[in-house]
PDB file of N, CA and C in Angstrom:
ATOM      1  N   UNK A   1      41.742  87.651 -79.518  1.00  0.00           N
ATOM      2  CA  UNK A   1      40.596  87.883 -80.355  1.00  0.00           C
ATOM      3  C   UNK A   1      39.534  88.668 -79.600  1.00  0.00           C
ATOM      4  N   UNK A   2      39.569  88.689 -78.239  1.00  0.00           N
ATOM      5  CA  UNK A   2      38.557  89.189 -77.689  1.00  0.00           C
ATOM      6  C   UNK A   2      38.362  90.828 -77.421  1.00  0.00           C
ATOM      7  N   UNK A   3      40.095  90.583 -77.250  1.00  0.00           N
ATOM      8  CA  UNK A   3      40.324  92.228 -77.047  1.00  0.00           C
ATOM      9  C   UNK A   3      40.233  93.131 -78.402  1.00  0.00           C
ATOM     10  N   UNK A   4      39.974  92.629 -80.139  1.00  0.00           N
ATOM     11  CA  UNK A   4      39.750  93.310 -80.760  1.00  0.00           C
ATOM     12  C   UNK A   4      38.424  92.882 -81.679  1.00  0.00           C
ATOM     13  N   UNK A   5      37.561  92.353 -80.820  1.00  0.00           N
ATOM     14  CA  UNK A   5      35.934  92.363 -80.732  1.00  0.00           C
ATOM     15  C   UNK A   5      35.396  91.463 -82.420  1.00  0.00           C
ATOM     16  N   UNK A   6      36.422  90.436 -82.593  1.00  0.00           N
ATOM     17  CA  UNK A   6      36.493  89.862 -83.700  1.00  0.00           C
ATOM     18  C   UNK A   6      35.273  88.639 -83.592  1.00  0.00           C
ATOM     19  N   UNK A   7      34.397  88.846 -84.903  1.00  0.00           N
ATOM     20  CA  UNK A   7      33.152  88.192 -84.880  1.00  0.00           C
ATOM     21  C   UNK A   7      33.503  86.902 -85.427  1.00  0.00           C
ATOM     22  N   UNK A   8      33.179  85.891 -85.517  1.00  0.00           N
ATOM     23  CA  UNK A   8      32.745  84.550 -86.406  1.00  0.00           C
ATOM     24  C   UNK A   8      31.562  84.288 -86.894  1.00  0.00           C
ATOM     25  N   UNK A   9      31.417  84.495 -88.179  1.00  0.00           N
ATOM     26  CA  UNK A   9      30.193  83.401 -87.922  1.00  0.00           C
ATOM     27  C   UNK A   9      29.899  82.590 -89.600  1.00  0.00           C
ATOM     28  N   UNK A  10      28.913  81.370 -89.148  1.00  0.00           N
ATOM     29  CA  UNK A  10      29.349  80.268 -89.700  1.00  0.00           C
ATOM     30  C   UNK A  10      27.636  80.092 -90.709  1.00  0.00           C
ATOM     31  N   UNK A  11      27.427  79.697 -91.226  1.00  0.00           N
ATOM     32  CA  UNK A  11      26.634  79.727 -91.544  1.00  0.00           C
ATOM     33  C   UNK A  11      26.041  77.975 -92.590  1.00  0.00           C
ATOM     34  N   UNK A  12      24.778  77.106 -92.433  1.00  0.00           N
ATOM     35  CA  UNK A  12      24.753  75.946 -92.910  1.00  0.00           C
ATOM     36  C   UNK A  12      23.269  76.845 -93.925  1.00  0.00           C
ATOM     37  N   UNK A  13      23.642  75.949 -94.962  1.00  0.00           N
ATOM     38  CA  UNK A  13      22.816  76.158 -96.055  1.00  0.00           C
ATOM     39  C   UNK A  13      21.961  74.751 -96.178  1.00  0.00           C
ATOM     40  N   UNK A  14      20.639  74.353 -96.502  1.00  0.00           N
ATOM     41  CA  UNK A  14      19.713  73.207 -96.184  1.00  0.00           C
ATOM     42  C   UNK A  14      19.871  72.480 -95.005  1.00  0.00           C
ATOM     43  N   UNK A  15      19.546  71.368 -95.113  1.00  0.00           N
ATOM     44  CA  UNK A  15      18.661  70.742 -93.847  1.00  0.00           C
ATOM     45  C   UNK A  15      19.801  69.763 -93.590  1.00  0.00           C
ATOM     46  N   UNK A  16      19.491  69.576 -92.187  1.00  0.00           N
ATOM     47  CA  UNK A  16      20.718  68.323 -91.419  1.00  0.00           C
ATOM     48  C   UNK A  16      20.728  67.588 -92.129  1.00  0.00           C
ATOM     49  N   UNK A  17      19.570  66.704 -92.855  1.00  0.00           N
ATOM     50  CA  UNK A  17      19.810  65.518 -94.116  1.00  0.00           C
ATOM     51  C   UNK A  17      20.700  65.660 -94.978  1.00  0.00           C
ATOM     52  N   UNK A  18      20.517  67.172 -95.560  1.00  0.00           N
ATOM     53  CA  UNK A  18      21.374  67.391 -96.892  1.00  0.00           C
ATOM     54  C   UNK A  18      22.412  67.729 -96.452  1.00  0.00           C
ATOM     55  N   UNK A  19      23.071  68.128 -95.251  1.00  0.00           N
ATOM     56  CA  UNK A  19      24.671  67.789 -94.696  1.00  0.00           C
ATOM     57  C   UNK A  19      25.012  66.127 -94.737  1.00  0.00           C
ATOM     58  N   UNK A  20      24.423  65.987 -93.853  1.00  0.00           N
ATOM     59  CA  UNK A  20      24.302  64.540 -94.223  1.00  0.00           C
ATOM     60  C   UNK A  20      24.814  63.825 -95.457  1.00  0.00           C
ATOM     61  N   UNK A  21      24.059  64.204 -96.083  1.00  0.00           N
ATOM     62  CA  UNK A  21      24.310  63.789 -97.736  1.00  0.00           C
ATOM     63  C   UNK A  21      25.640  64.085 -98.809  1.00  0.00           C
ATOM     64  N   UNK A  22      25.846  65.348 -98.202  1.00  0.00           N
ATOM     65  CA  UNK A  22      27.213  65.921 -98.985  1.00  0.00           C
ATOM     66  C   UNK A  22      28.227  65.411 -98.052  1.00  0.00           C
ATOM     67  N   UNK A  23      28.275  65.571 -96.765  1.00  0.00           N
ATOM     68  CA  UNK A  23      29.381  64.503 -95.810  1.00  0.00           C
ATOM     69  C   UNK A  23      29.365  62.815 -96.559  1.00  0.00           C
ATOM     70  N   UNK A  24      28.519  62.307 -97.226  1.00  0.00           N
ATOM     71  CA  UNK A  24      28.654  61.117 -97.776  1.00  0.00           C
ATOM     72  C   UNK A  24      28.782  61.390 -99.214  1.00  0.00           C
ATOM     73  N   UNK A  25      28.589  62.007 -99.792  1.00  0.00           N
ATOM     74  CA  UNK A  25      29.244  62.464-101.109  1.00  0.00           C
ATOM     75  C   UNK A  25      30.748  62.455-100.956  1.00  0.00           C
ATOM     76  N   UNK A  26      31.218  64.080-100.402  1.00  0.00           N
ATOM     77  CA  UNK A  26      32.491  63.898-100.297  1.00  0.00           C
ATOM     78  C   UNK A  26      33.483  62.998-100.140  1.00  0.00           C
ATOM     79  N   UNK A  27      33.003  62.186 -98.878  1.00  0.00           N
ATOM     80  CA  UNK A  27      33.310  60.949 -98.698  1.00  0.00           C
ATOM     81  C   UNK A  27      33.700  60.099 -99.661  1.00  0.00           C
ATOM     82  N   UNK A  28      33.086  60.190-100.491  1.00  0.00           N
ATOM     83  CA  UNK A  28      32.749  59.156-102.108  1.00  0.00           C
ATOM     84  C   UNK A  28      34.198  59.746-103.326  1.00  0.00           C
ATOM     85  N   UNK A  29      34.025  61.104-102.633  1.00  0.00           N
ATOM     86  CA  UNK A  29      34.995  61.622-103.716  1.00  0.00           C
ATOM     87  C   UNK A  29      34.441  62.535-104.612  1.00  0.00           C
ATOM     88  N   UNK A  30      32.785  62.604-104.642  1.00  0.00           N
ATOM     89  CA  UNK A  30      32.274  63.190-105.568  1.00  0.00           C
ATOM     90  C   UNK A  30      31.706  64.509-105.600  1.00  0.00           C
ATOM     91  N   UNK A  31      32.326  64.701-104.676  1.00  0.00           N
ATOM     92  CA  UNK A  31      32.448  66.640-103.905  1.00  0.00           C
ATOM     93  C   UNK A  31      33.472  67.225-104.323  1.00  0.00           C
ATOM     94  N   UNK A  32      34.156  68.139-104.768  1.00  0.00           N
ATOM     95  CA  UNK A  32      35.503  68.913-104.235  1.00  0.00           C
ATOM     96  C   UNK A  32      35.109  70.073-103.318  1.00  0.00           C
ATOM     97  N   UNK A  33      35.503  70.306-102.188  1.00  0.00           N
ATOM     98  CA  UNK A  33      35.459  71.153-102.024  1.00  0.00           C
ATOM     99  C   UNK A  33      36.693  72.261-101.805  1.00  0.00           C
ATOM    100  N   UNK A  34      36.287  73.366-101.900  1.00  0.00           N
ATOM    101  CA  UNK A  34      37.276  74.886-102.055  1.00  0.00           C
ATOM    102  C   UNK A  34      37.595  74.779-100.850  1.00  0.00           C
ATOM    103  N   UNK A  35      39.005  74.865-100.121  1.00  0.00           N
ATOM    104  CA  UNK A  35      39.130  75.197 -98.860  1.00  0.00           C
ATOM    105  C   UNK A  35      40.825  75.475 -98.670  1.00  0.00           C
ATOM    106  N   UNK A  36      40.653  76.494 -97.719  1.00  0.00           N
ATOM    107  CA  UNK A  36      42.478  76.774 -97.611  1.00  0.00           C
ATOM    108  C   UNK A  36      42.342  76.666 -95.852  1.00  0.00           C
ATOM    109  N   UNK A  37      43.306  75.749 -95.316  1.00  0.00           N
ATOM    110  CA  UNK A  37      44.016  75.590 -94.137  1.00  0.00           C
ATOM    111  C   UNK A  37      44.718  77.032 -93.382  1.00  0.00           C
ATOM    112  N   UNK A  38      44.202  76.657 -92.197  1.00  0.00           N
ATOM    113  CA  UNK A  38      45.143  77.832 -91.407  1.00  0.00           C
ATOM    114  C   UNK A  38      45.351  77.320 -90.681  1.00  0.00           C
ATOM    115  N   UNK A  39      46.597  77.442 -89.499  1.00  0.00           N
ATOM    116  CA  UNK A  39      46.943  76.936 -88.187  1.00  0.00           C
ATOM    117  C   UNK A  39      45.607  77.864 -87.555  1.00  0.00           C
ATOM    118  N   UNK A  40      45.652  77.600 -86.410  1.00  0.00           N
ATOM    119  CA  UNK A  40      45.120  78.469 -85.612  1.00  0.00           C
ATOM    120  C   UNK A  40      45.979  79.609 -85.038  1.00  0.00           C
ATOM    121  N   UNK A  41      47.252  79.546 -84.823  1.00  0.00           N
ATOM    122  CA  UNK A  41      47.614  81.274 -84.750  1.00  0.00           C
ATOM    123  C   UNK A  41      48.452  81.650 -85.710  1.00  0.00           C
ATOM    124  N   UNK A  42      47.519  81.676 -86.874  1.00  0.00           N
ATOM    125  CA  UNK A  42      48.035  81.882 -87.983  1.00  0.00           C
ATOM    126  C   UNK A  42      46.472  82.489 -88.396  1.00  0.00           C
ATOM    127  N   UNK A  43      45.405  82.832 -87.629  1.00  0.00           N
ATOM    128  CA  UNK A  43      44.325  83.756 -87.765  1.00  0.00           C
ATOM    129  C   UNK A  43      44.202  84.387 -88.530  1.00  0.00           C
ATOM    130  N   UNK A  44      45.285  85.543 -87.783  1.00  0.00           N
ATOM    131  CA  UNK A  44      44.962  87.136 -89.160  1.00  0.00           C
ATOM    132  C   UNK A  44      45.464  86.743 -89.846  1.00  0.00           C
ATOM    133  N   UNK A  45      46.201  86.106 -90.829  1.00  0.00           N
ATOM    134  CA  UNK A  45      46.688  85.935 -92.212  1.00  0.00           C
ATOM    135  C   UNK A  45      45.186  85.330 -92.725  1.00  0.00           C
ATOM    136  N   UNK A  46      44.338  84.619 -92.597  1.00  0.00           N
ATOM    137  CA  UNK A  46      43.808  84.017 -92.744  1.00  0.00           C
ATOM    138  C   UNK A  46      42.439  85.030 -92.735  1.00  0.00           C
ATOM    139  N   UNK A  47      42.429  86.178 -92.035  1.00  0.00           N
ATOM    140  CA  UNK A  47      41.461  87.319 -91.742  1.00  0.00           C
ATOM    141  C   UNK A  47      41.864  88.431 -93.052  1.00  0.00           C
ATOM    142  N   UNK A  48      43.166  88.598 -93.286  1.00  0.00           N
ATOM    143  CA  UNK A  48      43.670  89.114 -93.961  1.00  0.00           C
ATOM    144  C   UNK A  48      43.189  88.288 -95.195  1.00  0.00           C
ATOM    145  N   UNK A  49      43.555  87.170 -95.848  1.00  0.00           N
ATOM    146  CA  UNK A  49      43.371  86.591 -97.298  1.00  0.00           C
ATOM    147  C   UNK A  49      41.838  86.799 -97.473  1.00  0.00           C
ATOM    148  N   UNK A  50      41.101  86.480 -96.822  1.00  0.00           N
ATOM    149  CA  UNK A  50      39.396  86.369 -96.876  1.00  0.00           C
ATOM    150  C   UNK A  50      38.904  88.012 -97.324  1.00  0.00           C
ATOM    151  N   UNK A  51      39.911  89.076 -96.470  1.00  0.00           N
ATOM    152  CA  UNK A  51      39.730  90.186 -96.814  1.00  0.00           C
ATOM    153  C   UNK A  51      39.651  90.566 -98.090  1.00  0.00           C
ATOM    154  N   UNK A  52      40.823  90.218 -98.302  1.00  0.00           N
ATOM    155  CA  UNK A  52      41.690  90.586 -99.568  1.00  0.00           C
ATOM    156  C   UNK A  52      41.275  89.720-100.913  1.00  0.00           C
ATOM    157  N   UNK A  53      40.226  88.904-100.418  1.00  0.00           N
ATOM    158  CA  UNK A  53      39.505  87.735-101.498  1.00  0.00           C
ATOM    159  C   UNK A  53      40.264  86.811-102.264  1.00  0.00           C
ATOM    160  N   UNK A  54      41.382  86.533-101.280  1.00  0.00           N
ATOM    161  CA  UNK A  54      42.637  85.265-101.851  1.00  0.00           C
ATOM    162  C   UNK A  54      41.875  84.484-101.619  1.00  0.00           C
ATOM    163  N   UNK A  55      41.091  84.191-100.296  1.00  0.00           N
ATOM    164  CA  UNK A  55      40.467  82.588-100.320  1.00  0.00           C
ATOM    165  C   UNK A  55      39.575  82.057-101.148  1.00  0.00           C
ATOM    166  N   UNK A  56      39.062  80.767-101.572  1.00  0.00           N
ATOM    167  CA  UNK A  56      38.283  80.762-103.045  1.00  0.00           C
ATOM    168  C   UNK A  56      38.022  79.285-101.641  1.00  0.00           C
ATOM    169  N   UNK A  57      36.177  79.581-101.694  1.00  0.00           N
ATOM    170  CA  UNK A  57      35.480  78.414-100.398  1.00  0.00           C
ATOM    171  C   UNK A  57      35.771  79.193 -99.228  1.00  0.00           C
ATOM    172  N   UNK A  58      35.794  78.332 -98.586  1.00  0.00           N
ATOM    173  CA  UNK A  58      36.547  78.229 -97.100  1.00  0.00           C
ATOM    174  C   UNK A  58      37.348  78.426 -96.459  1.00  0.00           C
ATOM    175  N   UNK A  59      37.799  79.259 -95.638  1.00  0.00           N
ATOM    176  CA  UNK A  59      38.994  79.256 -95.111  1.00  0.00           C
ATOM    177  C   UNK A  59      38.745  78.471 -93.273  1.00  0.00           C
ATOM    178  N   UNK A  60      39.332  77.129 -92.942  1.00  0.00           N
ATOM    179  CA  UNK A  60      39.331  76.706 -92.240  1.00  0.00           C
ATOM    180  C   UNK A  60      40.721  77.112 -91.076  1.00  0.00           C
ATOM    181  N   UNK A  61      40.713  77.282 -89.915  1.00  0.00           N
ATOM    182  CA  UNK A  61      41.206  77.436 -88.422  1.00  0.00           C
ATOM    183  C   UNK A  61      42.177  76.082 -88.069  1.00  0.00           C
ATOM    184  N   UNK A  62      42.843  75.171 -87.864  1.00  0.00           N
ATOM    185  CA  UNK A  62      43.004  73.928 -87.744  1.00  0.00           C
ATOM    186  C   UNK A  62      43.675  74.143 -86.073  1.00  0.00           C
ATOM    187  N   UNK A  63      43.814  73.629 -85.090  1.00  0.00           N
ATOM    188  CA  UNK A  63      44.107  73.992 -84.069  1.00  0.00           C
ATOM    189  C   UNK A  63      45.273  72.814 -83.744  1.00  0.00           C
TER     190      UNK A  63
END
């Protein structure tokens, strides 16, 4: 990843409370959230779908 200058970045929307809050929502069940799994060297597919606007949410790294 380094050698082709590949960025991340992550971004939190409201306040540590209101993470807080949706981490105990979800919890509850009363969240869904959008998210598609990747191994971790399974990256560019995963660079690729986000591209290509297959992912719908999140696309999470799993190591």
């Amino acid at each position: 990843m380094i050698s082709t200058e590949i960025n991340f970045i992550g971004n939190l929307v409201g306040s540590y409370n209101d993470l807080q809050e949706l981490m105990t929502l979800a919890a509850q069940g009363k969240v869904t959230l959008h998210t598609t799994r990747y191994r971790l060297e399974d990256f560019q597919q995963a660079l690729d779908d986000l591209d290509a606007g297959r992912v719908r949410g999140r696309a999470i790294l799993v190591p």
